[in-house]
Every structure is written in structure tokens, then in C-alpha cells.
N, C-alpha and C. Protein backbone atom coordinates (compact mmCIF):
# COMPACT_ATOMS: atom_id res chain seq x y z
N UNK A 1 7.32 14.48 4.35
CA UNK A 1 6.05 15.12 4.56
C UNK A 1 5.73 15.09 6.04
N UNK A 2 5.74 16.60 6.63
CA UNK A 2 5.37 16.65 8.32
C UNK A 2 4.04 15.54 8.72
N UNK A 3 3.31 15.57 8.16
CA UNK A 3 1.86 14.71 8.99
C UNK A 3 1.26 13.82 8.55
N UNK A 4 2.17 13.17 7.00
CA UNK A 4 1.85 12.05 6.33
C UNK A 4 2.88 10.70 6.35
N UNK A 5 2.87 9.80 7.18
CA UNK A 5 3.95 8.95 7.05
C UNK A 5 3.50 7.90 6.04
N UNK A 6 3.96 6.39 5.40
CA UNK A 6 3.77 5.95 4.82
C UNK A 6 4.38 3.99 5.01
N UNK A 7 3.12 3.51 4.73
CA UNK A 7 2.95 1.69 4.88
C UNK A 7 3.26 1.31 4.08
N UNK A 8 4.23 0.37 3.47
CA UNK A 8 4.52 -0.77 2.45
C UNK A 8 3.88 -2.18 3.14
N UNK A 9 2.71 -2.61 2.55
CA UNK A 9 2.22 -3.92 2.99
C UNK A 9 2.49 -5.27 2.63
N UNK A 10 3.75 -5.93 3.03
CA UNK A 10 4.20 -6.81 2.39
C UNK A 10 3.56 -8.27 3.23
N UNK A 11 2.69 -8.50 3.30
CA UNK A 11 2.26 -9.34 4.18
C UNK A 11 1.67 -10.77 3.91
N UNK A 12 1.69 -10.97 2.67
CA UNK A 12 0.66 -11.85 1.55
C UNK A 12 1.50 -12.96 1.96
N UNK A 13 1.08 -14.40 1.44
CA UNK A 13 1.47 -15.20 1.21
C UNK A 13 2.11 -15.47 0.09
N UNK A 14 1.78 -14.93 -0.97
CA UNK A 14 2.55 -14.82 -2.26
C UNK A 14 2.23 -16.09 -3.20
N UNK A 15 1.29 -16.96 -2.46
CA UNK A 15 1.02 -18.33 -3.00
C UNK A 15 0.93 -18.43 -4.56
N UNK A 16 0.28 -17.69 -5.50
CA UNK A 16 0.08 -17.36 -6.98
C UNK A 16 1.34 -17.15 -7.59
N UNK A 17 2.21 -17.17 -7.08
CA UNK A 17 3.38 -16.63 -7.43
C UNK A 17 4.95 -17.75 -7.04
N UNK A 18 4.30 -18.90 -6.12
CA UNK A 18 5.12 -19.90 -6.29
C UNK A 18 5.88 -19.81 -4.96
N UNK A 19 5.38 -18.71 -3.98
CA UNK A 19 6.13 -18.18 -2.38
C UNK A 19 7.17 -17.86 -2.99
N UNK A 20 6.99 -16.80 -3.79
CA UNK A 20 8.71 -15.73 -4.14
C UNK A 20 7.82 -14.68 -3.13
N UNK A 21 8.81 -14.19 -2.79
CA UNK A 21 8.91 -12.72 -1.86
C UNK A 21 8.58 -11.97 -2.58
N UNK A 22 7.24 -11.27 -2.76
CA UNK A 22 7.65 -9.94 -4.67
C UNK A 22 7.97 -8.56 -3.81
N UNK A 23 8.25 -8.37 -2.82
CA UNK A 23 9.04 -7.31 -2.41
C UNK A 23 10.22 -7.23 -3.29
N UNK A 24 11.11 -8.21 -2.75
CA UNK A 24 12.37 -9.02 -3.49
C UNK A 24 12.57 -9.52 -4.73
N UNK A 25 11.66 -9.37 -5.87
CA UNK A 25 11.40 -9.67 -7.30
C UNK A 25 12.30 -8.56 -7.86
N UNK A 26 12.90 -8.83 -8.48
CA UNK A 26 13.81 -7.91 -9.28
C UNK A 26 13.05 -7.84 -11.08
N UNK A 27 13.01 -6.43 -10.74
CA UNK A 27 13.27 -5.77 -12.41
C UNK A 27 14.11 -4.93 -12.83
N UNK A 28 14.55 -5.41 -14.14
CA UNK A 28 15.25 -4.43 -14.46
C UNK A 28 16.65 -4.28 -13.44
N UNK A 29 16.92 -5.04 -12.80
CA UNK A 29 18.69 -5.22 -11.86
C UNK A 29 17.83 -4.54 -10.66
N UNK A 30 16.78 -4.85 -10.00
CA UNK A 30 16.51 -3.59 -9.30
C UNK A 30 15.35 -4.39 -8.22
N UNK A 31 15.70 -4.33 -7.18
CA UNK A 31 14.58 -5.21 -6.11
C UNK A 31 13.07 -3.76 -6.53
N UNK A 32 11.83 -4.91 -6.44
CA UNK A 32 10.38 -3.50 -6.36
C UNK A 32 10.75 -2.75 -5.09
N UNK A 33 10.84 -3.41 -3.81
CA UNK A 33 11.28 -2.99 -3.01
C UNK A 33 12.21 -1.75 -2.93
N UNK A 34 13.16 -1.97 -3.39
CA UNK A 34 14.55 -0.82 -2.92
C UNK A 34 14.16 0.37 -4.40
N UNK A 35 13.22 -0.03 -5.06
CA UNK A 35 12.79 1.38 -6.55
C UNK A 35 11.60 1.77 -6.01
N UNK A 36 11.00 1.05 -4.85
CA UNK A 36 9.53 1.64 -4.42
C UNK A 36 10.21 2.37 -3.41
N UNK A 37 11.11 2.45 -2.43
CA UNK A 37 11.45 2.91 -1.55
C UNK A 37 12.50 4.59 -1.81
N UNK A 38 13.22 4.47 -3.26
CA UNK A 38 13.35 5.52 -3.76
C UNK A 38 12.35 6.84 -4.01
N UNK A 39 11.37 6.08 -4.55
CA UNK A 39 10.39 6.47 -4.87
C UNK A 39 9.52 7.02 -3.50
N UNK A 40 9.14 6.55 -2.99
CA UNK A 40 8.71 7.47 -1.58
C UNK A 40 9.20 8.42 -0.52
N UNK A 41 11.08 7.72 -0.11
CA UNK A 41 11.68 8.45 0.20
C UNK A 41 11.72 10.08 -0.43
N UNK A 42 11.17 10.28 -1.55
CA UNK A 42 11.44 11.67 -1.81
C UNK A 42 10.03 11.96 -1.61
N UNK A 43 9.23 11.38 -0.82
CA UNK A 43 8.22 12.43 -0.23
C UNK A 43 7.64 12.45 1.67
N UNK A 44 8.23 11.16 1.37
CA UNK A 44 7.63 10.61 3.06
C UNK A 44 9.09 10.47 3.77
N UNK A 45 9.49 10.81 5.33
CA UNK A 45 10.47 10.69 6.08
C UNK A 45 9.96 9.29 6.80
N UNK A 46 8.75 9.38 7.05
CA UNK A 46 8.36 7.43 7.51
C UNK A 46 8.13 6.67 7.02
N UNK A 47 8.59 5.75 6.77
CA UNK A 47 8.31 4.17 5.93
C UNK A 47 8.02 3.15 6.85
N UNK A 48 6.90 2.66 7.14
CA UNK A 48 6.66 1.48 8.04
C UNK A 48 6.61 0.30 7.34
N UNK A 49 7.50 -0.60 7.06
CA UNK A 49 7.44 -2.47 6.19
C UNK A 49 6.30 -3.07 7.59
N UNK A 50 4.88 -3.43 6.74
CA UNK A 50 4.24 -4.85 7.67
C UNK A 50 4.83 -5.97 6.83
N UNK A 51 5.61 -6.67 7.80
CA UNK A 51 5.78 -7.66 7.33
C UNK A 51 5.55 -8.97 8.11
N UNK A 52 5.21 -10.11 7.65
CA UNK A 52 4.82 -11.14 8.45
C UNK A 52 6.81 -12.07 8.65
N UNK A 53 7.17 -11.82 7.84
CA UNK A 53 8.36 -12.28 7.96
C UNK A 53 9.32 -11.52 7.95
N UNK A 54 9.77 -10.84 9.21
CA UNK A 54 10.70 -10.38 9.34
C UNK A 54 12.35 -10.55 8.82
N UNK A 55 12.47 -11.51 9.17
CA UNK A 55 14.09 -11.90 8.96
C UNK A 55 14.35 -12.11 7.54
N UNK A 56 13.16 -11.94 6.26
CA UNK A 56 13.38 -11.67 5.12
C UNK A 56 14.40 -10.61 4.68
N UNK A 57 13.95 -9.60 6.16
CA UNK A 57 14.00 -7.62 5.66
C UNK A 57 15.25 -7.42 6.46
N UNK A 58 16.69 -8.76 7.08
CA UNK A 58 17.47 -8.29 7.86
C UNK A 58 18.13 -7.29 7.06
N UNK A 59 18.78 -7.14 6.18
CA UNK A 59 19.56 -6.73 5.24
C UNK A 59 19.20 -5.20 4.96
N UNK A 60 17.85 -4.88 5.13
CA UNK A 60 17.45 -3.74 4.61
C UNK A 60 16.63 -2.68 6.22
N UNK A 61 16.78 -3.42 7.52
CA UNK A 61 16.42 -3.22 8.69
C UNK A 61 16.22 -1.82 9.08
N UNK A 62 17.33 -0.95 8.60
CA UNK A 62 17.85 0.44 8.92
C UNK A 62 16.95 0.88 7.91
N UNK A 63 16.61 0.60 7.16
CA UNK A 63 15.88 1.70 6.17
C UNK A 63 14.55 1.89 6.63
N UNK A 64 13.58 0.97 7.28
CA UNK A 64 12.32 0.93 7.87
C UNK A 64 11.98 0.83 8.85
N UNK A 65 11.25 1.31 9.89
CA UNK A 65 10.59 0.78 10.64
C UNK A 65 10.25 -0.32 9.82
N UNK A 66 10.40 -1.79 10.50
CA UNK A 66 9.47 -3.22 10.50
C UNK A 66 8.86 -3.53 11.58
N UNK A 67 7.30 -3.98 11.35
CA UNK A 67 6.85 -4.50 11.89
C UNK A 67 5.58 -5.15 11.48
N UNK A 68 5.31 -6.54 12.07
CA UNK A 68 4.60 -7.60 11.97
C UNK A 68 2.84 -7.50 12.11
N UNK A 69 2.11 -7.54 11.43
CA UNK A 69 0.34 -8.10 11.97
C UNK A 69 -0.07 -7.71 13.06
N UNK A 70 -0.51 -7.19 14.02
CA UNK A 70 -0.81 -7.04 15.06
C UNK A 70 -2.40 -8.23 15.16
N UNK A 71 -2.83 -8.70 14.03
CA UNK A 71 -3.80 -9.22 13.97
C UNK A 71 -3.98 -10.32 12.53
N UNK A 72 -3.47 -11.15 12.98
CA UNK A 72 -2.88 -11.88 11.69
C UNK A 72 -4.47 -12.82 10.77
N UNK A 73 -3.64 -13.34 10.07
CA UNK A 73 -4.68 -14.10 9.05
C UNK A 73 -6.25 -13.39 8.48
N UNK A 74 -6.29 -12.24 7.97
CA UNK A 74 -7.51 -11.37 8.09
C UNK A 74 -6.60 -10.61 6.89
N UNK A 75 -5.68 -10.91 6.25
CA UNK A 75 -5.66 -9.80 5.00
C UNK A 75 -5.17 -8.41 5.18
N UNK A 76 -4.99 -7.34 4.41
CA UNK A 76 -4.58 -6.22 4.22
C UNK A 76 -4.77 -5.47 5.36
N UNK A 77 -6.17 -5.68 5.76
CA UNK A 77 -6.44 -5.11 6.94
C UNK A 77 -6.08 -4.97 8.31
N UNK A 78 -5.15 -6.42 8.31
CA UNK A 78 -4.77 -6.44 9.60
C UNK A 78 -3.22 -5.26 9.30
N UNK A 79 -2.94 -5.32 8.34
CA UNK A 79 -1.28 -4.56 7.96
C UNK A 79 -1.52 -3.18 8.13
N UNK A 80 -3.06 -2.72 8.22
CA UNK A 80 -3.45 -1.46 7.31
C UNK A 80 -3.96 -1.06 9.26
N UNK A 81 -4.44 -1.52 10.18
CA UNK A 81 -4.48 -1.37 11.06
C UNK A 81 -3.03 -1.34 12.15
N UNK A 82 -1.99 -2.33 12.09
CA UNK A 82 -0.71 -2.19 12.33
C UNK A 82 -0.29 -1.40 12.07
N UNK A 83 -0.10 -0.86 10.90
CA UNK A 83 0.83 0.81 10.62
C UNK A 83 -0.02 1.76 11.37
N UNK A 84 -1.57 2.02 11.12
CA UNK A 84 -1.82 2.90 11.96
C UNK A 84 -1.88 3.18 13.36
N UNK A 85 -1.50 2.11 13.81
CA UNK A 85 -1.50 1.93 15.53
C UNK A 85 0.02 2.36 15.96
N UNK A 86 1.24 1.80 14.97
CA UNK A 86 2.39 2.11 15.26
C UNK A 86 2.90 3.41 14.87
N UNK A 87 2.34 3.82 13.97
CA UNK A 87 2.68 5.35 13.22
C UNK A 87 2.84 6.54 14.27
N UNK A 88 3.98 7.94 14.02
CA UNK A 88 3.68 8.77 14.63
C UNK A 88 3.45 9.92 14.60
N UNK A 89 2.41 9.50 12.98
CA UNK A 89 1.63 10.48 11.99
C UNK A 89 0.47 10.88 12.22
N UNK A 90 -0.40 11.86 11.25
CA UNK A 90 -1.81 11.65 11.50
C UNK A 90 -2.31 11.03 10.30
N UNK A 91 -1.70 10.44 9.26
CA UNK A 91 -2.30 9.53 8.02
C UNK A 91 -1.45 8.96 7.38
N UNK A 92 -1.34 8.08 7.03
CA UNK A 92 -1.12 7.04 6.53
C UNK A 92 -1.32 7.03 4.74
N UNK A 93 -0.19 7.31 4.36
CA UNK A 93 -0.08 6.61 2.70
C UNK A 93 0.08 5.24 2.47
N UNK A 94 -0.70 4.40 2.23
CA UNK A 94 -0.35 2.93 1.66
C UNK A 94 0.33 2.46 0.41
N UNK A 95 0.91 1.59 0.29
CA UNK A 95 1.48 0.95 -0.77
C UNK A 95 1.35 -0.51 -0.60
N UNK A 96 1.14 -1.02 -1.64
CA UNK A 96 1.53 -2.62 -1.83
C UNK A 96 2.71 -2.97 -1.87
N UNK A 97 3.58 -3.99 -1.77
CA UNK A 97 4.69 -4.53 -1.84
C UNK A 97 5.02 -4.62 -3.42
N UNK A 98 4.14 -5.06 -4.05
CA UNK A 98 4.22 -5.67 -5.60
C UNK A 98 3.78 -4.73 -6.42
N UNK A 99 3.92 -3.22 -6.37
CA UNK A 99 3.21 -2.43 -7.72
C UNK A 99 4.88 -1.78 -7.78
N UNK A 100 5.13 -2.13 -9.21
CA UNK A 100 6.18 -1.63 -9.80
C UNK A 100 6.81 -0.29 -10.04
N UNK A 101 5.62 0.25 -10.32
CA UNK A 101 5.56 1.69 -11.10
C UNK A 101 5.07 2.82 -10.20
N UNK A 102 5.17 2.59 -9.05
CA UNK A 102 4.98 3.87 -8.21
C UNK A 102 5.37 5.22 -8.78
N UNK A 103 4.23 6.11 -8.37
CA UNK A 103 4.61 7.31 -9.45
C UNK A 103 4.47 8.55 -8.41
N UNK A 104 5.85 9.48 -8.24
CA UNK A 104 5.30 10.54 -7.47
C UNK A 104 3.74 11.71 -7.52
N UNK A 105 3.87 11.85 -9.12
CA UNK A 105 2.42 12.60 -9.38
C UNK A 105 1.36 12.47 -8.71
N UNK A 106 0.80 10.78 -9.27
CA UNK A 106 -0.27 10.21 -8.94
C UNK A 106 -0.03 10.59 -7.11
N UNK A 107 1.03 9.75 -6.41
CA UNK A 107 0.84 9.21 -4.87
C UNK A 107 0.42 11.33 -4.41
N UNK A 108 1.11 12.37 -4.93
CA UNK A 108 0.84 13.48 -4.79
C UNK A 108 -0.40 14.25 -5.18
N UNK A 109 -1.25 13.63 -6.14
CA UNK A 109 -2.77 13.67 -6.15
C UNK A 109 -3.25 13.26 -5.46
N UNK A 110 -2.90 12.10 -4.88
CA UNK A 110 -3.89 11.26 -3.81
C UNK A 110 -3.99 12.44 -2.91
N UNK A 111 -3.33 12.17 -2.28
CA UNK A 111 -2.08 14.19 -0.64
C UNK A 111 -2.79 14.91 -0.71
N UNK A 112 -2.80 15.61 -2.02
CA UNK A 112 -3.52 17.02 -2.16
C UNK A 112 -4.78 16.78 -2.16
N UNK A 113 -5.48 15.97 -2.38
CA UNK A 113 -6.80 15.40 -2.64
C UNK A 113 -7.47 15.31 -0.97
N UNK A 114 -6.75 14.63 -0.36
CA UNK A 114 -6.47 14.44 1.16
C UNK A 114 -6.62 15.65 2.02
N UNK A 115 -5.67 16.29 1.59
CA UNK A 115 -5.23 17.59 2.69
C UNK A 115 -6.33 18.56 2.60
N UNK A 116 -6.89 18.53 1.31
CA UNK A 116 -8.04 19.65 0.86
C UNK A 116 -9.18 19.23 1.47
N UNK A 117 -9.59 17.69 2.12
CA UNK A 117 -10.93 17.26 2.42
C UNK A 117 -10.86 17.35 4.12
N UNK A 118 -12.06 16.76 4.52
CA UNK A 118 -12.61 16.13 5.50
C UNK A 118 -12.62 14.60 5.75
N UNK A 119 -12.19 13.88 4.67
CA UNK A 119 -12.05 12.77 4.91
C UNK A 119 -11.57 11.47 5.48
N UNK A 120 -12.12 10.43 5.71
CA UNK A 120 -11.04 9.18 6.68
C UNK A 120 -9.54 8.85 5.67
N UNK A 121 -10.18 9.05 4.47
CA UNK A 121 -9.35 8.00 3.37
C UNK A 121 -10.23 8.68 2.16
N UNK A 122 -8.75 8.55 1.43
CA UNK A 122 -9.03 8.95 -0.18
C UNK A 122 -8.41 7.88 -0.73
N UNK A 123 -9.30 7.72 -2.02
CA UNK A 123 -8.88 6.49 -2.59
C UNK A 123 -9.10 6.65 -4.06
N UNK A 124 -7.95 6.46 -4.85
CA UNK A 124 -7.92 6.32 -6.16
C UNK A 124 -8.80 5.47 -6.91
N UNK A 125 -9.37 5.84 -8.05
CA UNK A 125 -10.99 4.80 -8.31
C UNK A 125 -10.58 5.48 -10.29
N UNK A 126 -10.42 4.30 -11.38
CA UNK A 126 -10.40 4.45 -12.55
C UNK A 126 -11.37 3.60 -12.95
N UNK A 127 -12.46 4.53 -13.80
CA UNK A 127 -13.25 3.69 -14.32
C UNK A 127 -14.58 3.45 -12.80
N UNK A 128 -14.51 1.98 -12.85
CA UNK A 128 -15.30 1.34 -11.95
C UNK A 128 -14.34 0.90 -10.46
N UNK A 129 -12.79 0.69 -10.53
CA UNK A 129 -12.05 -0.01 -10.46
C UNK A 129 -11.15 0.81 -9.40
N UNK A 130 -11.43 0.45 -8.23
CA UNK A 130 -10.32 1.16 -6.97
C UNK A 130 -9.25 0.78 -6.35
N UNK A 131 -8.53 1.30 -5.89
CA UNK A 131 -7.42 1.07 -5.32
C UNK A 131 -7.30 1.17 -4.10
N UNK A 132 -7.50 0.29 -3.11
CA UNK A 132 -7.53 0.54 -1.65
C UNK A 132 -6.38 0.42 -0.72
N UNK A 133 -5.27 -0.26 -1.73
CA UNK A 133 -4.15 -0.22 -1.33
C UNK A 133 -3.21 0.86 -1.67
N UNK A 134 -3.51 1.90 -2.04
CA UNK A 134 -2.84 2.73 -2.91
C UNK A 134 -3.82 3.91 -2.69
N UNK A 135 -3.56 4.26 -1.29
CA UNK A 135 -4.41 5.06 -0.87
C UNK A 135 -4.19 5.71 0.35
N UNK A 136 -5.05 7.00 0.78
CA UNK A 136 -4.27 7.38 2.19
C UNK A 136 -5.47 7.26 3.13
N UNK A 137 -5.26 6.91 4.41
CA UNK A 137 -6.06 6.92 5.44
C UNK A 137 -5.86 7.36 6.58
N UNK A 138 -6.78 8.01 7.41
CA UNK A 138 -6.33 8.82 8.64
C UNK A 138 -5.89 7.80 9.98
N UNK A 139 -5.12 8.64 10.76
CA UNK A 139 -5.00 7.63 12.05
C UNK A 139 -5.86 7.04 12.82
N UNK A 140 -6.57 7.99 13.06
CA UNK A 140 -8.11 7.83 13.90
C UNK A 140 -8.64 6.96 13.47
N UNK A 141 -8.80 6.49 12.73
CA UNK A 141 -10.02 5.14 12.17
C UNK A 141 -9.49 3.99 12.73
N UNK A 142 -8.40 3.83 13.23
CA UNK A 142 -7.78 2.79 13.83
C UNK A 142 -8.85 2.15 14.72
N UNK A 143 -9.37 3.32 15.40
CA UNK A 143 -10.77 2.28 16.64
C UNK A 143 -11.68 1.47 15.94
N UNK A 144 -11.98 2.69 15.09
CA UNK A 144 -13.14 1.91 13.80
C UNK A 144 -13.02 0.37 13.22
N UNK A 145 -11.59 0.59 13.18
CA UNK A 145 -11.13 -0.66 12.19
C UNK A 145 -11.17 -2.09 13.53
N UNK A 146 -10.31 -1.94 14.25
CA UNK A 146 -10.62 -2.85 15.31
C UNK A 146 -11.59 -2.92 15.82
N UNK A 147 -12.70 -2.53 16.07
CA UNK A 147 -14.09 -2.86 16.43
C UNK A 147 -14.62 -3.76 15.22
N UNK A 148 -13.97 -3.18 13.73
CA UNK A 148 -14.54 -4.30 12.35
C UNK A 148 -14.34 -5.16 12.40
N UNK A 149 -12.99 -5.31 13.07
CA UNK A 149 -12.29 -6.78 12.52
C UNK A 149 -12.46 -7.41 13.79
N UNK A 150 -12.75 -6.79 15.25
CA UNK A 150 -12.88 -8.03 16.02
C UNK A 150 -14.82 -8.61 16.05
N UNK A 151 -15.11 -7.65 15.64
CA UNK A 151 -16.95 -7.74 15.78
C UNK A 151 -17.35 -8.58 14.55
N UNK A 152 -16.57 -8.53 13.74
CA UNK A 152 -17.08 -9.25 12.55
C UNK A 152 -16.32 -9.89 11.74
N UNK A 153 -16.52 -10.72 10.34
CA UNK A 153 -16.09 -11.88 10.05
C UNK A 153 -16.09 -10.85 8.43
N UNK A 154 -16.00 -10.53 7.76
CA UNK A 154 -15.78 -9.73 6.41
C UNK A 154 -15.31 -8.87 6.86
N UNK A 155 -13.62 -9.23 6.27
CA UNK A 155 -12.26 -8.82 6.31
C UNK A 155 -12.11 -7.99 5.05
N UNK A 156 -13.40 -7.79 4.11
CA UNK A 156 -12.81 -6.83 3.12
C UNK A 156 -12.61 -5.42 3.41
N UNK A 157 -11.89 -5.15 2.48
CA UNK A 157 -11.89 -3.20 2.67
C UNK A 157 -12.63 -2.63 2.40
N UNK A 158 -13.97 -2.83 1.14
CA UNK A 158 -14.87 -2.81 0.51
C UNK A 158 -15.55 -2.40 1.48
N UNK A 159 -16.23 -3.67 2.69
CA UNK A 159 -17.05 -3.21 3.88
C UNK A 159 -16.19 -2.68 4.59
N UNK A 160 -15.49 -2.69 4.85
CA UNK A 160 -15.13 -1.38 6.26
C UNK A 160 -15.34 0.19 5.45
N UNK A 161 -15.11 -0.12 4.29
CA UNK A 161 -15.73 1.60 3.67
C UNK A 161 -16.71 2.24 3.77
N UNK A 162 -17.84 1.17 4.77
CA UNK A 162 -19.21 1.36 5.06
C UNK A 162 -19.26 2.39 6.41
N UNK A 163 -18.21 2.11 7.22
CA UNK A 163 -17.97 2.52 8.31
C UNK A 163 -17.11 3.90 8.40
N UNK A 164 -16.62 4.61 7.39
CA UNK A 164 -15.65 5.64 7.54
C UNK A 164 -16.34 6.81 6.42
N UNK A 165 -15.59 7.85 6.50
CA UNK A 165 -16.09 8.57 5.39
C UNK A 165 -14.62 8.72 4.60
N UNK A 166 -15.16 7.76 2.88
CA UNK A 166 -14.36 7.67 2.00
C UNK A 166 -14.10 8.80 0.97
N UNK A 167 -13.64 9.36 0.60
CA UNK A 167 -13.93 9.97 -1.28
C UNK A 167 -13.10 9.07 -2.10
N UNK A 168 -13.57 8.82 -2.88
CA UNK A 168 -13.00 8.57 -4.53
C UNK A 168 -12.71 9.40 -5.20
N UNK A 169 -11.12 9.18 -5.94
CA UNK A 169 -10.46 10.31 -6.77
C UNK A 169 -10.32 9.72 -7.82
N UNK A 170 -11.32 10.41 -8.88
CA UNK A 170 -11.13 9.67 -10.56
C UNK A 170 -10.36 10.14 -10.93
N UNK A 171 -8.98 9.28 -11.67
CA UNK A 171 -8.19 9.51 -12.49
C UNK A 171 -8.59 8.87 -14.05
N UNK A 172 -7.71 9.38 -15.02
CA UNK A 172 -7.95 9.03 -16.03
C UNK A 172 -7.32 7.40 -15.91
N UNK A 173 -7.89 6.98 -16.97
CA UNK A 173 -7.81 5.33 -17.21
C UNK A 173 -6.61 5.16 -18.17
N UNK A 174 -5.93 6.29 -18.67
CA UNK A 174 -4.61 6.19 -19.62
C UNK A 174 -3.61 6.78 -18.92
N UNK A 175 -3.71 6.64 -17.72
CA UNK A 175 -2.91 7.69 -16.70
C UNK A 175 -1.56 6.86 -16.78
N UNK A 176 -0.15 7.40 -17.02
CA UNK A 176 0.74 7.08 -16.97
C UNK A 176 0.76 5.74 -18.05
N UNK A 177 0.25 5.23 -18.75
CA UNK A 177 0.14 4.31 -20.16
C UNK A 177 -0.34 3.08 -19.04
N UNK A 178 -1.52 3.16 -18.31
CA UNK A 178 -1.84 2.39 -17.30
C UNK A 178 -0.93 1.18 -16.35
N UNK A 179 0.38 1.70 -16.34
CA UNK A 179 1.27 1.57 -15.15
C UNK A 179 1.60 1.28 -14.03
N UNK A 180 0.92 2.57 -13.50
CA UNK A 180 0.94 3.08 -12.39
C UNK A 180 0.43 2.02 -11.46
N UNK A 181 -0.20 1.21 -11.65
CA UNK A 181 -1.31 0.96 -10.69
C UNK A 181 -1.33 -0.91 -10.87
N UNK A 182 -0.65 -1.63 -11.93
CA UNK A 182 -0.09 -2.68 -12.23
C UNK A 182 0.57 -3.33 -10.89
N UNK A 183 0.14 -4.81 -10.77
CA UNK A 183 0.77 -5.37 -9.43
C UNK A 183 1.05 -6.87 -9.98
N UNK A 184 1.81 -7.36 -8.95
CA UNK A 184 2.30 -8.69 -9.27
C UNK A 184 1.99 -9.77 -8.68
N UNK A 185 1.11 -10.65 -8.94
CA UNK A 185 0.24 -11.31 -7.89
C UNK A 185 0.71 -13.17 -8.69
N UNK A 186 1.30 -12.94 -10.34
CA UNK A 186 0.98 -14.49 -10.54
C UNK A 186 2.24 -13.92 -11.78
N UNK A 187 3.13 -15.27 -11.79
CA UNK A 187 4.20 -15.26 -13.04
C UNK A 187 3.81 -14.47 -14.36
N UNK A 188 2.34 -14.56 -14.63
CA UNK A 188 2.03 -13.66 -15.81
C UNK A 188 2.44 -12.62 -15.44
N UNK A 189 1.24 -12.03 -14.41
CA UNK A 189 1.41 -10.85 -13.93
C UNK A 189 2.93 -10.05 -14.00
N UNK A 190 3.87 -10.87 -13.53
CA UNK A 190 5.16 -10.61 -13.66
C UNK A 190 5.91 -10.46 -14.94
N UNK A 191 5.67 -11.00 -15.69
CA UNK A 191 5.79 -10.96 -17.29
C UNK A 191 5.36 -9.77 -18.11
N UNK A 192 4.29 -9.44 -17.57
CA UNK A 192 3.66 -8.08 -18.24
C UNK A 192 4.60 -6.93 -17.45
N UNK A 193 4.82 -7.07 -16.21
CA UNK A 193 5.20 -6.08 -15.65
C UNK A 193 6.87 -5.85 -16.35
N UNK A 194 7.20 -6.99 -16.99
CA UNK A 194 8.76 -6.39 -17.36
C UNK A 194 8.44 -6.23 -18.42
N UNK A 195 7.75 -6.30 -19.06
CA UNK A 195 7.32 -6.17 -20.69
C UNK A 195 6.95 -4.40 -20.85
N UNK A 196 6.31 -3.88 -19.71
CA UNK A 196 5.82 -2.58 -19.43
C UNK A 196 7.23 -1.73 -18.92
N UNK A 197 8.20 -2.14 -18.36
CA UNK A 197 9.14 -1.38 -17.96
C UNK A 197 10.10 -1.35 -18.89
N UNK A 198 10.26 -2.44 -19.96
CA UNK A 198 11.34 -2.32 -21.23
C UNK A 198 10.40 -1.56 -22.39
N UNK A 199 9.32 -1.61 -22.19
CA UNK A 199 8.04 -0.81 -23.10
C UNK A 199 8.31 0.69 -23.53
């Protein structure tokens, strides 16, 4: 995609999960990583990995731009500001490291949803329930965002949404047998997620 590149935010501590890498979690014979990266490659030519630990990603180096926090210990945000500073796009598709089921449709609703507006960021919202990682945001907000995070102390995404102009894109709540949008944060979590892919 000419003017949309795309962030994998692998940056977490992973602590709930025992410090496994869930980039590196295998399902199904299959790193999330290298089936999320299939999966985008057929729409995005840029893939930027934030990663706090590099030398995890030697092995897979050539496939991504990597690069590290520009502003560490502050959460998503600091990853979500890094890609946009390094990018040599005008927006930014996000992804989590840990959602299994990446789906071209959906990430192509988000796009079109995008391309048709005025907006900083579009963001997928089921129900009550949003997705801020799983979402696209423009380059430009980059100032915005660093003025948030150095001026102030609430590192959520929630409030910096105060500061940009957002839309919310309702999807249905049975979208893809609720899938799509499944992440891996704790051994359960992980359990369901292979239970849903042999499903």
C-alpha cells in the first residue's frame, strides 16, 4: 500500500505470561509472528517491529525494519510514537505482537474507513469495546503525541484520544466467530487461542 506503512508492537514485558516472547509463541507449527507477517505482507510493503529487545528478532532482521522505544517505560505509546517518527509513510497501521487471527477484511475496513475520512486515527470499536492497537493513525500526530507524553503523566491511549480527531468503526460483535481481535496476554489466554484455531 503506497501511503500506508505498518507497526507490529512487540514491546511488553510479557510478565502474565511467564516472560515468553508471544511474538515467538507458536500455533499450530507456526510463530504469531511469521502468520502475522504473512498476513500483512499482502497489503503493506513496510513493516516496522518496536521492539525493546532486539537481538530476540536476529534471525528474522531482513524481514523488518527493527527498532527500539524512542521513549521507554510509558507503554504502547511510546512504540506507537517510534514507528511514527521512523516511518516513511503518511499513516500508520498498528498491530499487536500477540493477536493471532489477523484478518485481511477487517485490517481493509479499517483503510477504507481511513482513506474516505478526515481523520488522525480510525479505530475499530465492537459493542462498547475498542481496539487501539489495531488501528490506523496518521503521521502528523507524532508532535501531538510527544508533547502528551512529555507534558504529562497518563500514558493511556484513551487520553491522548482527547487530543486528536478519532472516528470509531462499529463492527459487528460476531465478526469473524469473534477471532479477529483475540490476544494473548496470560497462559489462558493462550489456551483459548489454540482452542479457536483447531475450532
Amino acid at each position: 500500500m503506497k501511503n500506508i506503512g505498518c507497526s507490529i508492537l512487540a514491546g511488553g514485558k510479557n510478565s502474565r505470561i511467564g516472560g515468553r516472547n508471544k511474538a515467538l509463541i507458536e500455533i499450530d507449527s507456526c510463530t504469531i509472528l511469521k502468520n502475522n507477517t504473512e498476513v500483512l505482507r499482502s497489503i503493506f510493503d513496510e513493516i516496522i517491529l518496536v521492539t525493546n529487545s532486539p537481538e530476540q528478532y536476529s534471525c528474522v532482521k531482513n524481514d523488518y525494519t527493527i527498532i527500539s522505544d524512542k521513549i521507554k517505560g510509558i507503554g504502547p505509546l511510546g512504540g506507537i510514537y517510534s514507528a511514527l517518527l521512523k516511518t516513511k509513510k503518511d499513516s500508520i497501521f498498528f498491530v499487536p505482537c500477540d493477536m493471532p487471527f489477523l484478518n485481511t477484511v477487517v485490517i481493509n475496513k479499517v483503510i477504507e474507513e481511513y482513506k474516505n475520512s478526515n481523520y488522525d486515527a480510525v479505530v475499530p470499536r465492537i459493542k462498547d469495546n475498542i481496539e487501539p492497537l489495531h488501528a490506523i493513525y496518521k503521521k502528523s500526530i507524532y508532535e501531538k503525541l510527544y508533547t502528551h507524553i512529555t507534558e504529562g503523566s497518563n500514558y493511556s491511549i484513551r487520553n491522548f484520544y482527547k487530543k486528536i480527531k478519532v472516528h470509531y468503526l462499529d463492527l459487528e460483535d460476531n465478526l469473524f466467530n469473534n477471532k479477529v481481535f483475540t490476544n494473548i496476554n496470560t497462559h489462558a489466554d493462550l489456551k483459548t487461542a489454540i482452542d479457536l484455531n483447531n475450532s
